[in-house]
N, C-alpha and C. Protein backbone atom coordinates (compact mmCIF):
# COMPACT_ATOMS: atom_id res chain seq x y z
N UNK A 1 8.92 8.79 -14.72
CA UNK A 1 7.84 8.23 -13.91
C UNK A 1 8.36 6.98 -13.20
N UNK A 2 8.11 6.82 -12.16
CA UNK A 2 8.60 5.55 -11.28
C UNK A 2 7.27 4.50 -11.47
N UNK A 3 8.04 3.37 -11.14
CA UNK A 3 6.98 2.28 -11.64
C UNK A 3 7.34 1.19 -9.96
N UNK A 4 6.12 0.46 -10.13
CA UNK A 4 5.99 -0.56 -8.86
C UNK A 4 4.91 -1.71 -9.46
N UNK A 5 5.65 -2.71 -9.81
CA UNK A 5 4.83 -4.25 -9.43
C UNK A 5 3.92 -4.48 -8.13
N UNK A 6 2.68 -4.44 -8.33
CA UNK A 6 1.47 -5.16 -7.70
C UNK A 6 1.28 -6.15 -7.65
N UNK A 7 0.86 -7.32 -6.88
CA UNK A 7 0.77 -8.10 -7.09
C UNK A 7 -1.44 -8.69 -6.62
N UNK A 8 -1.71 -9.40 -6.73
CA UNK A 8 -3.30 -9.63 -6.60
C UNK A 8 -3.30 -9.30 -5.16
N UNK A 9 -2.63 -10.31 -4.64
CA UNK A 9 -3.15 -10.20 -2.82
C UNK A 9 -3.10 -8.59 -2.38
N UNK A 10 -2.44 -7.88 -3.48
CA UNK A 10 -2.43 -6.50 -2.72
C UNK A 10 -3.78 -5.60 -3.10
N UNK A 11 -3.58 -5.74 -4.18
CA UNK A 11 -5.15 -5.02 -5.52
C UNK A 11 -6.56 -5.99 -5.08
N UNK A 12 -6.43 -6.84 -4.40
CA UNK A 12 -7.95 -6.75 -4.20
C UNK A 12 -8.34 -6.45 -3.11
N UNK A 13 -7.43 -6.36 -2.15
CA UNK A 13 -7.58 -5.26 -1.03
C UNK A 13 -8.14 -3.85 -0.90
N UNK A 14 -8.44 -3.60 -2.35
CA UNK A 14 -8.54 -2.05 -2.63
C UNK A 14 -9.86 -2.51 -3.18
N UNK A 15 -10.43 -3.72 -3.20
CA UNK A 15 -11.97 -4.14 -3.57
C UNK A 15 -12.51 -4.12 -2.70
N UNK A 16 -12.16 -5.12 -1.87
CA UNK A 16 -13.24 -6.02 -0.73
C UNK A 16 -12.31 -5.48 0.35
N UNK A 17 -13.07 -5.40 1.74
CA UNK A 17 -12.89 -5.16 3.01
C UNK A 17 -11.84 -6.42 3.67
N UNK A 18 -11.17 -5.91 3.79
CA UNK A 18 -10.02 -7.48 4.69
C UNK A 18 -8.96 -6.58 5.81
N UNK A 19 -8.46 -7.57 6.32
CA UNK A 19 -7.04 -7.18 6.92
C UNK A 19 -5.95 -6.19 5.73
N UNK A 20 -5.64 -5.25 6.30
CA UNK A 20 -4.94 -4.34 5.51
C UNK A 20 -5.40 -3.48 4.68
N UNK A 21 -6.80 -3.78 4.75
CA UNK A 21 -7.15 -2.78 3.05
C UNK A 21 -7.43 -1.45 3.03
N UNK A 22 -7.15 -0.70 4.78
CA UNK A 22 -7.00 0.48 4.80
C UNK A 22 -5.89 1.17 4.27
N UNK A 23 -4.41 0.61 4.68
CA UNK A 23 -3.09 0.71 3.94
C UNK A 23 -3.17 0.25 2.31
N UNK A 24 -3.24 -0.55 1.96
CA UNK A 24 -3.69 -0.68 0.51
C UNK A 24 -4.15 0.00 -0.03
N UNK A 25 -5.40 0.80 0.22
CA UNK A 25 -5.58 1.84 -0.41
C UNK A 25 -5.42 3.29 -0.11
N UNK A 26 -4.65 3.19 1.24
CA UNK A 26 -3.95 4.44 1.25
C UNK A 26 -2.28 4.50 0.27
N UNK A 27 -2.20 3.53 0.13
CA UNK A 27 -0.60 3.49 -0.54
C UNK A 27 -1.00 3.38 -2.29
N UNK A 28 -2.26 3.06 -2.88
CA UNK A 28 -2.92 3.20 -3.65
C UNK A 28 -2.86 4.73 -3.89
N UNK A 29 -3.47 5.16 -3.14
CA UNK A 29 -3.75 7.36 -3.26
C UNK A 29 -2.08 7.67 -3.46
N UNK A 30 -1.49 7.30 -2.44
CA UNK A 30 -0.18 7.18 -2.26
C UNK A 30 0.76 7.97 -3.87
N UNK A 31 0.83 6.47 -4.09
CA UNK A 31 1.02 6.11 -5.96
C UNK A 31 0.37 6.88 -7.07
N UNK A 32 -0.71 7.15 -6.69
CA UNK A 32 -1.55 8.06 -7.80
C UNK A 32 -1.10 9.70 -7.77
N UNK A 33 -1.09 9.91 -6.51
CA UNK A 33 -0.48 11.14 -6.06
C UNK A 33 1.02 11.63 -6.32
N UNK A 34 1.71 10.26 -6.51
CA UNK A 34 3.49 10.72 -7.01
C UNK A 34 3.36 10.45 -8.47
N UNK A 35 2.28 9.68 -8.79
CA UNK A 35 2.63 9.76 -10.49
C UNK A 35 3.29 8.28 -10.28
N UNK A 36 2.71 7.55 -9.51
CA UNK A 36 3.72 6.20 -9.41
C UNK A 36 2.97 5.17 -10.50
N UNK A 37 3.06 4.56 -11.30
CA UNK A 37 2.73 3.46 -12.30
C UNK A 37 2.60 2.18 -11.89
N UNK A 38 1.46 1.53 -11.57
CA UNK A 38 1.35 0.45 -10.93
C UNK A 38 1.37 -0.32 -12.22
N UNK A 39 2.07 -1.66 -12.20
CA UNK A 39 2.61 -2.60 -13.05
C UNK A 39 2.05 -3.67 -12.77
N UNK A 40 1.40 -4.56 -13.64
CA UNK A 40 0.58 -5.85 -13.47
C UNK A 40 0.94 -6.85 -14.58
N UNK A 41 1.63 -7.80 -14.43
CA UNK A 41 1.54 -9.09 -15.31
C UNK A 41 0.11 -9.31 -16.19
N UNK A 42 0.23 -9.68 -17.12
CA UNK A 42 -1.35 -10.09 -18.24
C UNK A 42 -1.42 -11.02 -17.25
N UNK A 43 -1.34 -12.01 -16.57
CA UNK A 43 -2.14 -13.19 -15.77
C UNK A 43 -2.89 -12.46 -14.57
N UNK A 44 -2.43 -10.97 -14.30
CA UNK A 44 -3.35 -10.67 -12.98
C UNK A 44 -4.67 -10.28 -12.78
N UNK A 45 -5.09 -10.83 -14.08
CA UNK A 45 -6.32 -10.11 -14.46
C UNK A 45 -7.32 -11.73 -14.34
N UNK A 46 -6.52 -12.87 -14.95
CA UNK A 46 -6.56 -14.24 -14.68
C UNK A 46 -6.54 -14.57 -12.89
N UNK A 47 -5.71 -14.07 -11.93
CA UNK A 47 -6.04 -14.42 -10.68
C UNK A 47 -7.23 -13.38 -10.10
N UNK A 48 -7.45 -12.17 -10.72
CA UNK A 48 -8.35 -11.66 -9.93
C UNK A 48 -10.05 -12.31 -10.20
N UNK A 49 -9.65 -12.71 -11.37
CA UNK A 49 -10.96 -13.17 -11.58
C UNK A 49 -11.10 -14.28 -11.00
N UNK A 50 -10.17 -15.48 -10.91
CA UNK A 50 -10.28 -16.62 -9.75
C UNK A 50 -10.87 -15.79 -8.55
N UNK A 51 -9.93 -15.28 -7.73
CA UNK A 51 -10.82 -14.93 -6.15
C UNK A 51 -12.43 -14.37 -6.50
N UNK A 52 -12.49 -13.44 -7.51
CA UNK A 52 -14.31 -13.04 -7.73
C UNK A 52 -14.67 -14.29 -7.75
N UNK A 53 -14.55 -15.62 -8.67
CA UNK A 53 -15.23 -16.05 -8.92
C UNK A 53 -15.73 -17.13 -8.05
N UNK A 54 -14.67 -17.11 -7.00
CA UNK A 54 -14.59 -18.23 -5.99
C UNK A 54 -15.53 -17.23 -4.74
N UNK A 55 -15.53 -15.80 -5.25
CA UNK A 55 -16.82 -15.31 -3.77
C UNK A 55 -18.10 -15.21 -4.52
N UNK A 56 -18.27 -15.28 -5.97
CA UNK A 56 -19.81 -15.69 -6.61
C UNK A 56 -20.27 -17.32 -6.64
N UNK A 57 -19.06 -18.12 -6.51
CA UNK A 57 -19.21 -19.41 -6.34
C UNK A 57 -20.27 -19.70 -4.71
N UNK A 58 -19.42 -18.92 -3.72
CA UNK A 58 -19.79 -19.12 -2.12
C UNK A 58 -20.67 -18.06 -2.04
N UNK A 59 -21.73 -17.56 -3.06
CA UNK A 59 -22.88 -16.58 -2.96
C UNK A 59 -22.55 -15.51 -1.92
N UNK A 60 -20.86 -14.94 -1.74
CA UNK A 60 -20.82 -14.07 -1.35
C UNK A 60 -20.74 -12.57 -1.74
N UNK A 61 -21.01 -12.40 -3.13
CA UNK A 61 -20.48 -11.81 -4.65
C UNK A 61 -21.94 -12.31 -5.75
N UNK A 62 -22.49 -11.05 -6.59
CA UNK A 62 -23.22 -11.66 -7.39
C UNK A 62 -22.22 -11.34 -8.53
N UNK A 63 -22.35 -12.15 -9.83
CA UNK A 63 -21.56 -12.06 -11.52
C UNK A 63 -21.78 -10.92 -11.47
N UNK A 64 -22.48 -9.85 -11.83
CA UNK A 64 -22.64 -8.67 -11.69
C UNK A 64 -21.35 -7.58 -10.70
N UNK A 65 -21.72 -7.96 -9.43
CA UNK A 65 -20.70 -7.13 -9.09
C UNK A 65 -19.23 -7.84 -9.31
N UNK A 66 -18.93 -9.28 -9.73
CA UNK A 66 -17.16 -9.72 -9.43
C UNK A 66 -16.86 -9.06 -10.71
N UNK A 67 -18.22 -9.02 -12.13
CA UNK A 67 -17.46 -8.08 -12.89
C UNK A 67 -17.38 -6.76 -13.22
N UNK A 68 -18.00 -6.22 -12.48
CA UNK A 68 -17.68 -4.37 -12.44
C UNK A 68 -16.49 -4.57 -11.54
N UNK A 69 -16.20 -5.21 -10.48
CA UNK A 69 -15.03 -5.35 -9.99
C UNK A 69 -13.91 -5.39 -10.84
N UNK A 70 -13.62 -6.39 -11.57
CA UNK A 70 -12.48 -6.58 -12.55
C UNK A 70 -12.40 -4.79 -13.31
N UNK A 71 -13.89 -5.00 -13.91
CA UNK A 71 -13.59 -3.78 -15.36
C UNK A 71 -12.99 -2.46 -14.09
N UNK A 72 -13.72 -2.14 -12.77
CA UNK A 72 -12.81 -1.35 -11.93
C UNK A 72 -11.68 -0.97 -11.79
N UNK A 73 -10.92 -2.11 -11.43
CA UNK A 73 -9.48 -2.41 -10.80
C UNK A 73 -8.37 -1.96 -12.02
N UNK A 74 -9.03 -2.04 -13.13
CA UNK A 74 -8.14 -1.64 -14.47
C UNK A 74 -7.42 -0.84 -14.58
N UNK A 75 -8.57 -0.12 -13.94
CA UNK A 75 -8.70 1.86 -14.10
C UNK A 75 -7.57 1.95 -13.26
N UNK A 76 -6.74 1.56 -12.20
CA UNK A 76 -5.50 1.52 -11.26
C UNK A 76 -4.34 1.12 -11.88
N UNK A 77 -4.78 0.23 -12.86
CA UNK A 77 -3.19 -0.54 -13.51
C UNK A 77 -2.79 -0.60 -14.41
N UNK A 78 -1.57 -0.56 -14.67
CA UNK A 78 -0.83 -0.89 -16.59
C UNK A 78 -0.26 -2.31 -16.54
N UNK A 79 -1.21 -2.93 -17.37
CA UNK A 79 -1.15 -4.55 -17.60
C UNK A 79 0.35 -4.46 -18.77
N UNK A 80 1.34 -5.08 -18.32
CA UNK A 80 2.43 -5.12 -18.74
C UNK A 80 2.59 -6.79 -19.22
N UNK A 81 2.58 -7.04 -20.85
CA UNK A 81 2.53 -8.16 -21.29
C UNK A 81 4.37 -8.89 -20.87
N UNK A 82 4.46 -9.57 -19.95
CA UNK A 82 5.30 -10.19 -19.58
C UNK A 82 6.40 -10.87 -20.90
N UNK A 83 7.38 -11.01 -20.91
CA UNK A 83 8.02 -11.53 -22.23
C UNK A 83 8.32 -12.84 -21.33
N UNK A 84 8.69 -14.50 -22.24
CA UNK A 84 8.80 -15.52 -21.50
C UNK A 84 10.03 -15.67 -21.06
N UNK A 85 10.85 -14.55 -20.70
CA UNK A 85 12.26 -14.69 -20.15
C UNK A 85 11.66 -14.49 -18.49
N UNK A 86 10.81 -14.03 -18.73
CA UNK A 86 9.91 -13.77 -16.99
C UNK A 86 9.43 -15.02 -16.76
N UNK A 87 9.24 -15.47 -16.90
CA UNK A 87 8.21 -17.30 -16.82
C UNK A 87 9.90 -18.12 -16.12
N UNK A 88 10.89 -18.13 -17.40
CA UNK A 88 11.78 -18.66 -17.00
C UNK A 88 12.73 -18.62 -16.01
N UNK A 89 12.59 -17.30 -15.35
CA UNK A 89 13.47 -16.71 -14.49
C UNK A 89 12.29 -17.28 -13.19
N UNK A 90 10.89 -17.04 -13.40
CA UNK A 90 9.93 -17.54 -12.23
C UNK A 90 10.45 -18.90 -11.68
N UNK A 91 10.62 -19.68 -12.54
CA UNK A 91 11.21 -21.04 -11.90
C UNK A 91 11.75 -21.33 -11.50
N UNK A 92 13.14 -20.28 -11.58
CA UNK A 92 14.56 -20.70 -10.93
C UNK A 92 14.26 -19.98 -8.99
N UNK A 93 13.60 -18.74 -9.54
CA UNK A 93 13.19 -18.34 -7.91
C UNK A 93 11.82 -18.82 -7.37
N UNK A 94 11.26 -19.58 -8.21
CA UNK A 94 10.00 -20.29 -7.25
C UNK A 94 10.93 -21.58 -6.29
N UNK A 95 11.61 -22.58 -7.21
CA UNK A 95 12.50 -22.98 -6.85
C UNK A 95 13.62 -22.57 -5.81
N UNK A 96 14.22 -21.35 -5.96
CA UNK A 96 15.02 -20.93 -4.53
C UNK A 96 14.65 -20.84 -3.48
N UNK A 97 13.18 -20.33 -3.43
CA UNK A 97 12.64 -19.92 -2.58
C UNK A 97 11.50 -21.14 -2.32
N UNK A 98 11.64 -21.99 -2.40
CA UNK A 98 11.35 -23.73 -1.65
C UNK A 98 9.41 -23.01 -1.93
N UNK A 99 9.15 -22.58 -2.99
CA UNK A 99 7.79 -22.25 -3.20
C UNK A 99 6.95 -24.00 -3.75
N UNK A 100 5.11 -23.70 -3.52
CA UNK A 100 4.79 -24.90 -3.98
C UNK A 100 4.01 -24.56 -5.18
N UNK A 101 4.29 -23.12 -5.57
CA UNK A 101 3.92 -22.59 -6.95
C UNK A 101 4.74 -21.72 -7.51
N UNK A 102 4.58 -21.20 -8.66
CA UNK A 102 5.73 -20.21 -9.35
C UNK A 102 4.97 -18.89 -9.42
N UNK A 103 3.08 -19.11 -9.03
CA UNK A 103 2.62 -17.77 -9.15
C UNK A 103 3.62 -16.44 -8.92
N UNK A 104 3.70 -16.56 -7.45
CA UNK A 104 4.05 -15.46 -7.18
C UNK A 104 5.69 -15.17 -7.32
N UNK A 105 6.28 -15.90 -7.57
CA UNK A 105 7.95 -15.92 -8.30
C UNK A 105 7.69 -14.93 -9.69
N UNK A 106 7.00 -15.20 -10.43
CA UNK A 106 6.42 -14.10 -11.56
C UNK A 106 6.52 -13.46 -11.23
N UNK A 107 6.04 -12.57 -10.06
CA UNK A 107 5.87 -10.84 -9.77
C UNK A 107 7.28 -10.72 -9.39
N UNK A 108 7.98 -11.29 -8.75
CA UNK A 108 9.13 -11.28 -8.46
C UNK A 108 10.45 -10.71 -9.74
N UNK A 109 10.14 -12.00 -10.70
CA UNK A 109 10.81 -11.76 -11.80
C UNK A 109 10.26 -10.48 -12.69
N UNK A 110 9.62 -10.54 -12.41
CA UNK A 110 8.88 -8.98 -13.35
C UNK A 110 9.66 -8.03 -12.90
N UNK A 111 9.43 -7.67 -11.31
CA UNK A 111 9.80 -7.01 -10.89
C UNK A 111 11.09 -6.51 -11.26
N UNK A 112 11.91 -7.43 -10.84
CA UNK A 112 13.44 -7.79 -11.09
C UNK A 112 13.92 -7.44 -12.54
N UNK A 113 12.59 -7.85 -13.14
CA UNK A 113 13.38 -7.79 -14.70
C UNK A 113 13.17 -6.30 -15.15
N UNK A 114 11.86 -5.35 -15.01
CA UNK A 114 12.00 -3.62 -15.01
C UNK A 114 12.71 -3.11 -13.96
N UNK A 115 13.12 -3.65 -13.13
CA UNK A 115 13.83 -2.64 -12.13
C UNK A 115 13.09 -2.01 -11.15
N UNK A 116 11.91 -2.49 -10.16
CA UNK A 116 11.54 -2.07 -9.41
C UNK A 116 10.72 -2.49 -8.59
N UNK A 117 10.57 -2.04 -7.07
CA UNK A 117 9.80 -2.91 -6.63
C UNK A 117 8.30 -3.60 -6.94
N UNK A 118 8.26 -4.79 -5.89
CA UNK A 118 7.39 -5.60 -5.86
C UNK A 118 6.53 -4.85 -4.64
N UNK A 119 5.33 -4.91 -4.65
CA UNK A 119 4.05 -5.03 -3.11
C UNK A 119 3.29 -5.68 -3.27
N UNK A 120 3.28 -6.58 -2.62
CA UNK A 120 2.36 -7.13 -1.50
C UNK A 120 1.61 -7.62 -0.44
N UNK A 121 0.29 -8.00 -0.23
CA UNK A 121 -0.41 -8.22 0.94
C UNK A 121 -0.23 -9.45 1.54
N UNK A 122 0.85 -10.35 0.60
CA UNK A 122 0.80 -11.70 1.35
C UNK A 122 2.22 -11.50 2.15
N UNK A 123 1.94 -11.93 3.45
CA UNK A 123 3.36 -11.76 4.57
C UNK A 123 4.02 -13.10 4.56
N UNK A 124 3.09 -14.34 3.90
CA UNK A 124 3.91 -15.76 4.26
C UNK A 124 4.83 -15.32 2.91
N UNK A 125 4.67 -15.03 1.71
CA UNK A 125 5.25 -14.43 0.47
C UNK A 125 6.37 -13.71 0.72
N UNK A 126 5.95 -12.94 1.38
CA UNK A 126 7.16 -11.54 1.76
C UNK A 126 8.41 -11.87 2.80
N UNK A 127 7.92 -12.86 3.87
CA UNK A 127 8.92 -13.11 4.51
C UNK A 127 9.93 -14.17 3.53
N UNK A 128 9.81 -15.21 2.81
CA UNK A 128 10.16 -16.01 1.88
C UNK A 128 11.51 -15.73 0.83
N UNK A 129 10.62 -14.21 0.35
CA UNK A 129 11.63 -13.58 -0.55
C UNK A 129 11.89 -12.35 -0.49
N UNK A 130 11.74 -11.83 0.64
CA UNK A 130 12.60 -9.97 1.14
C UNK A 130 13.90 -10.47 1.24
N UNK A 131 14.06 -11.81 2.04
CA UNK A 131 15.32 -11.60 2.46
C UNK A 131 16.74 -11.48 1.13
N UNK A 132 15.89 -12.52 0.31
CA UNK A 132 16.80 -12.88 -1.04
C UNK A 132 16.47 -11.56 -2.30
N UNK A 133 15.48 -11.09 -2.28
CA UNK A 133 15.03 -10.23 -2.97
C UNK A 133 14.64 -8.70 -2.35
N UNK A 134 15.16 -7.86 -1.60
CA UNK A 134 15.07 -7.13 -0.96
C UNK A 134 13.45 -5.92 -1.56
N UNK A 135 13.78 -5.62 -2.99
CA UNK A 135 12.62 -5.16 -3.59
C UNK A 135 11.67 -5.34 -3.33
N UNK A 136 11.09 -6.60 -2.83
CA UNK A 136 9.39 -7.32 -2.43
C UNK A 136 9.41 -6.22 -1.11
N UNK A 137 8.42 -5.74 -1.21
CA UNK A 137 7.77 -5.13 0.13
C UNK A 137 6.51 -5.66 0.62
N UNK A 138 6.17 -5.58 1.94
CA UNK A 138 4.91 -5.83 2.41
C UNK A 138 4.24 -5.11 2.91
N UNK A 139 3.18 -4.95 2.15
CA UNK A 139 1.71 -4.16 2.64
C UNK A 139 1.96 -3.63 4.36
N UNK A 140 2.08 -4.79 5.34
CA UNK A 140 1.66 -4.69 6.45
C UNK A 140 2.63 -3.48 7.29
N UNK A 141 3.85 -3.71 6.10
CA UNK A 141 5.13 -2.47 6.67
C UNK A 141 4.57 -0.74 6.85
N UNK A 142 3.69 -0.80 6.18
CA UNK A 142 2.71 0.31 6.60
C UNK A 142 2.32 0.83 7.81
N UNK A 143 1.70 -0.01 8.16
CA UNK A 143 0.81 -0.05 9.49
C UNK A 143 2.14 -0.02 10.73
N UNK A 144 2.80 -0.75 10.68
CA UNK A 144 4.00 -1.57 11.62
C UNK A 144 4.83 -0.34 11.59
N UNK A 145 5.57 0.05 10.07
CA UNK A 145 6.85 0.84 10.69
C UNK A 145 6.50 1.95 9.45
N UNK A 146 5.42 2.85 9.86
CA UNK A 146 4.90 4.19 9.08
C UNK A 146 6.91 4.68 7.85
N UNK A 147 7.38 4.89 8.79
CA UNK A 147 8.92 5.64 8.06
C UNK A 147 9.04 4.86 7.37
N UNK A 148 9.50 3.21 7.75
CA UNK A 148 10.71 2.98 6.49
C UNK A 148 9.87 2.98 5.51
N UNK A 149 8.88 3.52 5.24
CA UNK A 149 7.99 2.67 3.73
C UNK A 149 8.24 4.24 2.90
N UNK A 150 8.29 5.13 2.99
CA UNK A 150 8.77 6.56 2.71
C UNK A 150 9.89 6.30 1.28
C-alpha cells in the first residue's frame, strides 16, 4: 500500500469551501481509489481543531458542526503517532528553511522519515521547501499542470 503525508491546509479543504477544494477533494477520491493511505501526525487533529474553533469563535461555524467536522475528517486518515526523532529533525528544517514556526517542518520530517510524500494546500509552504525537499507537493499542481501530478 502506498502512503502520503497530509498536511491541515490540505484536509480542511475537503471541509469547508475555499480556493482549491475542488482538487483536494478530487485527489482525496484520487487516494481512496488507489488504496493510497493518507498519513497524519497526532498534532493534526490539534490544528484542525484550532481553524474550527477560530470559525465558531467568528460565529461562522456552530460547536456542533466544527465537531462533526473533526469526528468526519478521521474517517480519511491514519493518525500516525510521530516518534520525537520527528520533532528533532522539524527544527533543523524549520530552521533551513528560514521558517517562523516548526509546524509545518513536522510534516516535512514525517514525511521524510516514512518515505513519502508530503501535500499540501499552502503554496507560501511549498515554494519554501520543494526546492530542498522535492517530496512536498502542492495542491495547486493539480489545477496548473493536470500530468505531472500522475
Amino acid at each position: 500500500m502506498s502512503r502520503v503525508v497530509v498536511d491541515s491546509s490540505l484536509a480542511i479543504k475537503w471541509i469547508f469551501v475555499e480556493d482549491w477544494s475542488a482538487e483536494a477533494i478530487s485527489q482525496l477520491r484520487d487516494w481512496i481509489d488507489q488504496g493510497t493511505e493518507r498519513i497524519v501526525p497526532s498534532w493534526f487533529m490539534c490544528e484542525l481543531a484550532n481553524v474550527m474553533f477560530q470559525r465558531v469563535r467568528d460565529r461562522l461555524l456552530s460547536l456542533r458542526e466544527a465537531q462533526d467536522n473533526l469526528r468526519d475528517i478521521v474517517r480519511f486518515v491514519h493518525i500516525l503517532d510521530a516518534e520525537p526523532a520527528v520533532s528533532v529533525r522539524a527544527l533543523k528544517v524549520a530552521r533551513d528553511l528560514a521558517q517562523r514556526a516548526s509546524y509545518d517542518a513536522h510534516y516535512v520530517a514525517l514525511a521524510d522519515q516514512i518515505g513519502c510524500e508530503l501535500w499540501t494546500a499552502d503554496a507560501r509552504f511549498w515554494n519554501a521547501a520543494s526546492p530542498t525537499f522535492p517530496f512536498v507537493k502542492w495542491l495547486g499542481t493539480i489545477a496548473l499542470h493536470p500530468a505531472s501530478t500522475s
